[in-house]
Protein backbone atom coordinates (compact mmCIF):
# COMPACT_ATOMS: atom_id res chain seq x y z
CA UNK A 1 0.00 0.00 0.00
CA UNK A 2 0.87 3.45 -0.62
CA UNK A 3 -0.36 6.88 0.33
CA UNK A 4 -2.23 8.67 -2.25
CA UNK A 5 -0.73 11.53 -2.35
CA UNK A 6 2.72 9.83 -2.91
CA UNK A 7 1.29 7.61 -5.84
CA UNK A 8 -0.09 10.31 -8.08
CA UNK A 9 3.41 12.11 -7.64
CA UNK A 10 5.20 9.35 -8.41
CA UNK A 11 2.96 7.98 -11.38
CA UNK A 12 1.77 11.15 -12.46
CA UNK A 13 3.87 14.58 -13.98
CA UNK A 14 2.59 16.43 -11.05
CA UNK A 15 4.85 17.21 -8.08
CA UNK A 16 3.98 16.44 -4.98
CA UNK A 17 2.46 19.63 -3.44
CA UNK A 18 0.79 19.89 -7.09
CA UNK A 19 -0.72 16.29 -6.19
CA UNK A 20 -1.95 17.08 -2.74
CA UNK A 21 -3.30 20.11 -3.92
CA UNK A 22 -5.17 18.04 -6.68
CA UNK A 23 -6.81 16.04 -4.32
CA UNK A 24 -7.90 18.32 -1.32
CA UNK A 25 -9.80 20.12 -4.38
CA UNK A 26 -11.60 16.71 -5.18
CA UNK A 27 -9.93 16.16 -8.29
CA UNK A 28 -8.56 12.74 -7.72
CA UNK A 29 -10.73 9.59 -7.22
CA UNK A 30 -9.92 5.82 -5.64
CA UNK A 31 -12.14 3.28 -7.76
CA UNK A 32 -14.45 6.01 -9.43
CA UNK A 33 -15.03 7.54 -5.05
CA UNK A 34 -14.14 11.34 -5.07
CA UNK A 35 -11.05 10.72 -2.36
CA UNK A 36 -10.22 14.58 -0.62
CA UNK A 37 -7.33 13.03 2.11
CA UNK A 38 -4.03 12.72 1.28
CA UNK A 39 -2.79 10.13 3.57
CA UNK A 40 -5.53 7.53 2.15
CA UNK A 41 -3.83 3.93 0.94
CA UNK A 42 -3.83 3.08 -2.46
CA UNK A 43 -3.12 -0.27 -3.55
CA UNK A 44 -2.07 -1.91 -6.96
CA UNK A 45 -5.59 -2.96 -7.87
CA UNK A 46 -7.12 0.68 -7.28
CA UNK A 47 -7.92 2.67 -10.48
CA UNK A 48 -6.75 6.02 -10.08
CA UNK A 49 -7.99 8.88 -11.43
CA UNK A 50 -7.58 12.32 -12.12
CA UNK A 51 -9.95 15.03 -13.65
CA UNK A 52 -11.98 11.63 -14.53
CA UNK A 53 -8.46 10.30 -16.49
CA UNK A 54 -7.36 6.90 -15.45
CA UNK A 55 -3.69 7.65 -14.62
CA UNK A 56 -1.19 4.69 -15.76
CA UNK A 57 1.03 2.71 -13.58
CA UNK A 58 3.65 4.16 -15.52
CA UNK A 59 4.34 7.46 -14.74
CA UNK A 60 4.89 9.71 -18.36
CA UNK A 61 8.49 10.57 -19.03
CA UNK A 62 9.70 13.82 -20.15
CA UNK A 63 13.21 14.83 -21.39
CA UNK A 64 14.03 18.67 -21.61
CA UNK A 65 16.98 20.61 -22.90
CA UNK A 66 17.90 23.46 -21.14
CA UNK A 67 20.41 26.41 -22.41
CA UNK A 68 21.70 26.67 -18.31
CA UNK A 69 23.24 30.48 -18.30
CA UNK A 70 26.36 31.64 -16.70
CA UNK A 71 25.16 32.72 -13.10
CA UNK A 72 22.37 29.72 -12.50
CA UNK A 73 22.99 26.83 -10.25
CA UNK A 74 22.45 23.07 -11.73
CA UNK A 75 21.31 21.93 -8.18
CA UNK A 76 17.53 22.08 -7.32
CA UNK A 77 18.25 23.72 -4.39
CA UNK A 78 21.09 26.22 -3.60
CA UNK A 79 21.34 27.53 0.51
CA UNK A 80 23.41 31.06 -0.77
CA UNK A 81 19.99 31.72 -2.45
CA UNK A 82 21.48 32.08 -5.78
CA UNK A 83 19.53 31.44 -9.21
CA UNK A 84 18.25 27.72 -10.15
CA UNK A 85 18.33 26.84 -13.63
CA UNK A 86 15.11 24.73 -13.07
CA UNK A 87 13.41 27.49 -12.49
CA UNK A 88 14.08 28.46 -15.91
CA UNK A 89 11.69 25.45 -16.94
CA UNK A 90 8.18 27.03 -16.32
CA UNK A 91 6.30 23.73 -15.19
CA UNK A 92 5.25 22.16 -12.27
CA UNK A 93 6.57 18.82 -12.61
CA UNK A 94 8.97 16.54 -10.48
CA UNK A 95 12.68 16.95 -12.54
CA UNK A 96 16.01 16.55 -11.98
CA UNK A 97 19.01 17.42 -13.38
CA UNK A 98 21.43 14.88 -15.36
CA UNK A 99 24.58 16.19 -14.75
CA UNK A 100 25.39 19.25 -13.89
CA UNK A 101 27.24 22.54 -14.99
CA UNK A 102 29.33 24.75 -12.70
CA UNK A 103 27.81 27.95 -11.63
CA UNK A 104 29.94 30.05 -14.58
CA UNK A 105 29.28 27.75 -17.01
CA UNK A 106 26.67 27.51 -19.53
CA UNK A 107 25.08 25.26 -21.96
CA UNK A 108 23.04 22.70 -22.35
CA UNK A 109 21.46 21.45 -19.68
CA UNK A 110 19.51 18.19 -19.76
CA UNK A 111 16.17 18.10 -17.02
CA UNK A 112 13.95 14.40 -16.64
CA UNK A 113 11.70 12.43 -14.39
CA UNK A 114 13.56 9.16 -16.10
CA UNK A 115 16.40 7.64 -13.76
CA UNK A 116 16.88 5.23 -16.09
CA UNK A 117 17.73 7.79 -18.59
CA UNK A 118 19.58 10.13 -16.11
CA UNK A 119 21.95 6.47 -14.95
CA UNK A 120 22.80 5.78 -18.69
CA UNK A 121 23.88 9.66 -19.57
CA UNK A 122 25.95 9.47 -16.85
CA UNK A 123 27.33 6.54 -16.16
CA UNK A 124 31.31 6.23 -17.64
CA UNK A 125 30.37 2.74 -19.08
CA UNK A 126 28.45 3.89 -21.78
CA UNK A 127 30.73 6.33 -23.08
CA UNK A 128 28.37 8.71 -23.86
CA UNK A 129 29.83 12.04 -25.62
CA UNK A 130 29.35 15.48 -24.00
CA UNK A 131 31.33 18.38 -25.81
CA UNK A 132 32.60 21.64 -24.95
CA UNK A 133 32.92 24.94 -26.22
CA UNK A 134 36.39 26.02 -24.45
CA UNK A 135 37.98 29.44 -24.18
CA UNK A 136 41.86 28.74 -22.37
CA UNK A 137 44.58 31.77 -21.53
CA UNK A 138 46.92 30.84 -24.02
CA UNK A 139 47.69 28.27 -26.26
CA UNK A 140 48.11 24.90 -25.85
CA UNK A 141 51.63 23.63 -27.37
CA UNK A 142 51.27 20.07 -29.07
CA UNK A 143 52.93 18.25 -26.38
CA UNK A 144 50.02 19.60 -24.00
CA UNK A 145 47.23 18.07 -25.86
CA UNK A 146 49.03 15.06 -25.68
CA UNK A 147 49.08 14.90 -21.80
CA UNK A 148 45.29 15.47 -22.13
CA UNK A 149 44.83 12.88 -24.02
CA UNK A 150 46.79 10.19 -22.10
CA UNK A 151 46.00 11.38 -18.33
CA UNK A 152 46.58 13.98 -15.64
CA UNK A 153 47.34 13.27 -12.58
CA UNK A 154 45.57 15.86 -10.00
CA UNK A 155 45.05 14.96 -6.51
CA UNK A 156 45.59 11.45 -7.08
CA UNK A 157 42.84 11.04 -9.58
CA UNK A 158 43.73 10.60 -13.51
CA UNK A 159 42.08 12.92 -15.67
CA UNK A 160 42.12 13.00 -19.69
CA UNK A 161 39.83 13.82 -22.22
CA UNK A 162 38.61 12.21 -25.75
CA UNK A 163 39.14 14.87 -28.23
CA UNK A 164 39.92 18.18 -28.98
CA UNK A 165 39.83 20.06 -31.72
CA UNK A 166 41.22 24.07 -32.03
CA UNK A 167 38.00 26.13 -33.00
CA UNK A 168 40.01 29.82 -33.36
CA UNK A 169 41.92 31.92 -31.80
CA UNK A 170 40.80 35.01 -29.62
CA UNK A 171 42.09 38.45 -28.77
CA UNK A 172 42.73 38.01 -24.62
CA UNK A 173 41.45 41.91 -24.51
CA UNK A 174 38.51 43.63 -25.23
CA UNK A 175 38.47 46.33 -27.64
CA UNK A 176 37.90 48.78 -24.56
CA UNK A 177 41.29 47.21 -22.91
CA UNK A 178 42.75 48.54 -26.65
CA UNK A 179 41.48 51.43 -26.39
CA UNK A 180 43.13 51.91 -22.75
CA UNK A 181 46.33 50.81 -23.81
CA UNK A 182 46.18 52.94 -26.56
CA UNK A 183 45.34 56.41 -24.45
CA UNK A 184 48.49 55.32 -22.21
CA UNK A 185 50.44 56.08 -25.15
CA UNK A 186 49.99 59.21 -25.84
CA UNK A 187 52.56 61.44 -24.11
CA UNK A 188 52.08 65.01 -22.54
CA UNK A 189 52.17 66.80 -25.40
CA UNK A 190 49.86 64.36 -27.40
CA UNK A 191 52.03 62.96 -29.40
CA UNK A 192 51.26 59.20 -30.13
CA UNK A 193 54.48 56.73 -29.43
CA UNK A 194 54.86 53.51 -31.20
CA UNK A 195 53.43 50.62 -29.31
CA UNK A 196 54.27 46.72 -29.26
CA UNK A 197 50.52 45.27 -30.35
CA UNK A 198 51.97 42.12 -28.26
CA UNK A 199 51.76 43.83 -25.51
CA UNK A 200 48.64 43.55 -25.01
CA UNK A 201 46.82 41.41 -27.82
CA UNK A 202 48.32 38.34 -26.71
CA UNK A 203 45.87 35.06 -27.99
CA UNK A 204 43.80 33.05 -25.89
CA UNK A 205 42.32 30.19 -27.63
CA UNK A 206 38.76 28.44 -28.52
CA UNK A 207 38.94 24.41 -28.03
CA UNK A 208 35.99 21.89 -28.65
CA UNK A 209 36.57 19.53 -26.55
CA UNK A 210 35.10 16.39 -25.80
CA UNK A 211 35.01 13.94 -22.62
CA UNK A 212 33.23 10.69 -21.43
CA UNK A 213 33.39 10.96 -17.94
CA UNK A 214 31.54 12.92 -15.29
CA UNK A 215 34.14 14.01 -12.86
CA UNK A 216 33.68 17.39 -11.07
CA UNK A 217 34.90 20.85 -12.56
CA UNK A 218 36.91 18.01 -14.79
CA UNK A 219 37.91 20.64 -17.95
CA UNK A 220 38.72 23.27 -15.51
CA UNK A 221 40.26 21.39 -13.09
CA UNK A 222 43.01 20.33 -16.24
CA UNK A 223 43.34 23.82 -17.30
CA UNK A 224 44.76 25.07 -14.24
CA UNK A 225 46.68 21.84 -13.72
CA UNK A 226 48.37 23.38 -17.70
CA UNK A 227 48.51 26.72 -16.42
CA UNK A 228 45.96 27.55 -18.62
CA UNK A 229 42.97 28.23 -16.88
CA UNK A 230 39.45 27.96 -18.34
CA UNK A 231 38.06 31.45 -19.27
CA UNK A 232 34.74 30.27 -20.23
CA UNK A 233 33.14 27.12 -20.90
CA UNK A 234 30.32 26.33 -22.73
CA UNK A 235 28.39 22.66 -23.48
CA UNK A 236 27.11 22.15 -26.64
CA UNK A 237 26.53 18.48 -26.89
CA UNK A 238 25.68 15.75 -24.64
CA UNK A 239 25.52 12.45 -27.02
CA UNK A 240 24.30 13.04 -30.24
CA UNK A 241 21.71 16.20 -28.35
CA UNK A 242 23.12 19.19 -29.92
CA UNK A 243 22.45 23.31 -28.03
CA UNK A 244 21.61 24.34 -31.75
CA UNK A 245 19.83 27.34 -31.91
CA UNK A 246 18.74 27.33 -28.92
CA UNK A 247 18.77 30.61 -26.57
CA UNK A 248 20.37 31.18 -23.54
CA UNK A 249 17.42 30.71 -20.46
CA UNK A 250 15.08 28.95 -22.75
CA UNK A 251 14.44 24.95 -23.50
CA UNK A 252 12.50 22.46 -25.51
CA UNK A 253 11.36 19.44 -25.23
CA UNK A 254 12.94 16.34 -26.94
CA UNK A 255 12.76 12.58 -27.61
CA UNK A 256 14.60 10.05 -25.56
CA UNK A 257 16.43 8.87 -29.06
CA UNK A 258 17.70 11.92 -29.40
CA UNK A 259 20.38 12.19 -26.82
CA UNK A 260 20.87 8.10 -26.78
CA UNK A 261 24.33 7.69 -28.59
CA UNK A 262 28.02 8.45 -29.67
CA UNK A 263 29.09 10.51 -32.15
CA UNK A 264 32.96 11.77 -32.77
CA UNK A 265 33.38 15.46 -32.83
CA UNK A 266 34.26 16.29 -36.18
CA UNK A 267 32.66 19.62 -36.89
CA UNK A 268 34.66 22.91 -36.01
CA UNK A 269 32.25 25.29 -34.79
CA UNK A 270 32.76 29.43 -33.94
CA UNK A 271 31.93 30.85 -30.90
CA UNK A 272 31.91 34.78 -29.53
């Protein structure tokens, strides 16, 4: 037996203070009996119902992909108080995150009610893809993406990644840092002296890079291990799901097939 306030949350898409709500209003009936308490049993030959719809033993699965933004927490709850990227996803529905991304990172963001799912995303034996767009200070010398490759030792745990590719490389200042640099040039008498552009337009690079494994702050965690710390990070892919078009705060819903899946990163893509 089971109380029925806990089976229509865990059948139904409805969370569980959306459930309890549904039946103190007399929505929700035990064998066709308008049932108003909470706490009463339900067993497995009961037909459950709610606004007059036979609800299935099964509870319906739903897979959404989220574009997380820099700023938002992955976790469902967060005790500093700072933003939750489920509350991006406007519906009141039991989800949880599959994976995560740190609090500065963006991307795509993948939200179920399907452990089964969630446990095969995630778990390093099926080798599913996730990819990254990658900006690093500096530029990684051919012998570095080698040790990346192979394994990095940090805090006794190896760390290595599947594939990268270089996407482009970027200006480390912004065009107001230029234009800073620039004004410090110019002498007394206004004169403008000649200036070393390497000064201060030394590259920092775009990577895609790809990983199979979950670990913690993993891509970041290398960088700095290089000494050459992540600038910004953003997911594009997790198995063959792709971020596409889609806009940072906003999601969509998708098919289970969709994320199911390997595929090697082969594409170069641009970012900002």
């Amino acid at each position: 037996m089971e109380k029925l306030v806990k089976y229509v949350a865990r059948i139904s898409t409805f969370s569980r203070r959306k459930s309890e709500e549904l039946i103190k209003h007399g929505k929700v009936r035990i064998n066709n009996i308008v049932m108003t308490e909470p706490s009463a049993l339900v067993t497995s030959e009961d037909s459950v119902s709610i606004n007059n719809e036979i609800i299935r033993s099964e509870p319906v699965k739903l897979y959404i992909a989220l574009y997380k933004p820099d700023g938002y927490m992955s976790d469902l709850q967060d005790p500093r108080g700072r933003k939750l990227a489920r509350e991006l996803i406007n519906i009141d529905v039991k989800l949880f995150p599959v994976g995560r991304l740190d609090y500065h990172s963006e991307g795509l963001m993948i939200f179920t009610n399907d452990g089964g799912f969630a446990n095969e995303i995630m778990h390093p034996r099926y080798g599913i893809e996730k990819e990254y767009f990658v900006k690093i200070k500096g530029t990684l010398r051919k012998e570095e993406v080698k040790r990346m490759k192979e394994g990095i030792v940090i805090d006794g745990e190896v760390y290595k990644i599947e594939g990268i590719e270089h996407i482009r490389d970027a200006l480390k200042n912004t065009a107001r840092e230029r234009k800073q640099e620039t004004a410090k040039t110019i002498a007394p008498d206004r004169v403008i002296k000649k200036r070393d552009k390497t000064d201060f337009e030394t590259k920092n690079t775009w990577y895609s890079i790809v990983v199979n494994e979950g670990k913690n702050r993993m891509i970041r965690r290398i960088g700095d291990a290089m000494s050459h710390p992540v600038l910004k990070l953003k997911r594009v892919r997790i198995g063959r799901l792709e971020l596409g078009d889609l806009q940072p705060g906003k999601y969509r819903y998708f098919e289970k097939d969709e994320a199911i899946g390997v595929r090697k990163n082969k594409r170069k893509k641009k970012d900002k």
